[in-house]
Protein backbone atom coordinates (compact mmCIF):
# COMPACT_ATOMS: atom_id res chain seq x y z
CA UNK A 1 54.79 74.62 101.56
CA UNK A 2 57.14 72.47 102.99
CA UNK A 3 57.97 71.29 107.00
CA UNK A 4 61.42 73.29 106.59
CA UNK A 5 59.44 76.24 104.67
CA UNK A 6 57.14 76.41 107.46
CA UNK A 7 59.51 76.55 110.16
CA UNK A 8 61.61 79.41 108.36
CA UNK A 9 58.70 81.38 107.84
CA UNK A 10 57.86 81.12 111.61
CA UNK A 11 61.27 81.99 112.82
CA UNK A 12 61.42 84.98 110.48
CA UNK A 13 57.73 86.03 111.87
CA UNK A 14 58.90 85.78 115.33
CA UNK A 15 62.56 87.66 114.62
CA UNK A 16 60.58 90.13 113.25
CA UNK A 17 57.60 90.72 115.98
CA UNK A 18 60.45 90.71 118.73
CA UNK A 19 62.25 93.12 116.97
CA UNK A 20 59.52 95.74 115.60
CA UNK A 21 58.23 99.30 117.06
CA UNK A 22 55.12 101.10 116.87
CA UNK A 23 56.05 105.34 115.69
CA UNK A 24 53.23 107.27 115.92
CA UNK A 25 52.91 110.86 113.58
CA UNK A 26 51.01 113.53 114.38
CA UNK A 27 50.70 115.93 111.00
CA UNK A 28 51.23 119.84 111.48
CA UNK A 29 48.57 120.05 108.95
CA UNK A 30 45.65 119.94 110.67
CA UNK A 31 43.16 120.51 107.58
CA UNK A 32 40.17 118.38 107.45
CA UNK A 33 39.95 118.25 103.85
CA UNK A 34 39.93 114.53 102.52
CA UNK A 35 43.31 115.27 101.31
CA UNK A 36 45.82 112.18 100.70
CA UNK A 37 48.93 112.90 102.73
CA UNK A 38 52.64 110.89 102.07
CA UNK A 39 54.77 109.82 104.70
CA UNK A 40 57.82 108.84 104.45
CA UNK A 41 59.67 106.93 106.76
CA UNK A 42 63.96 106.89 106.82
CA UNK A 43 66.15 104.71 109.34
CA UNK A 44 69.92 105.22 109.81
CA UNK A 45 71.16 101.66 111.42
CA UNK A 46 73.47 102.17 113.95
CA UNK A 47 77.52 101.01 112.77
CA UNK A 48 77.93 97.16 112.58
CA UNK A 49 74.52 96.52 112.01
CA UNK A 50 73.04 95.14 108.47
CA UNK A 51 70.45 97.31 106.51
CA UNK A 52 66.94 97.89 108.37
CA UNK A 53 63.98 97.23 106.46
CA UNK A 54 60.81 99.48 107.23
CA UNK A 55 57.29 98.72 106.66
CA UNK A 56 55.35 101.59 106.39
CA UNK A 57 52.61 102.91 104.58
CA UNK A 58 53.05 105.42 101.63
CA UNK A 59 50.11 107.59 103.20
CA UNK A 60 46.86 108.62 104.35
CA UNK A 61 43.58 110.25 103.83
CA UNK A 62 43.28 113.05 105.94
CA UNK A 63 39.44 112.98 108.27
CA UNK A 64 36.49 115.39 106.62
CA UNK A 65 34.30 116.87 108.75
């Protein structure tokens, strides 16, 4: 990777720790069955900003007991 790679890959990682949230979910279902749940995640930017990008996972494994 190159010096001016390096540095571009820095200044996106810091655009994008400055500018990130934390959601938390709590699921209705509260089942302890194993069960793989999907999320989904949607955004709506604001007008006059560019598209949002979302990192997310696709789901989870609900807790046994």
């Amino acid at each position: 990777m190159s010096g001016r790679s390096r540095a571009d890959a820095g200044a996106a990682a810091g655009i994008a720790t400055r500018n990130g949230y934390v959601l938390t979910y709590r699921s209705k279902n509260t089942a302890h069955d194993g069960a793989y749940r999907t999320l989904r995640v949607e955004i709506v930017p604001p007008v006059g900003l560019p598209p949002l990008t979302v990192r997310s996972r696709t789901g989870y494994y609900a807790p046994r007991q």
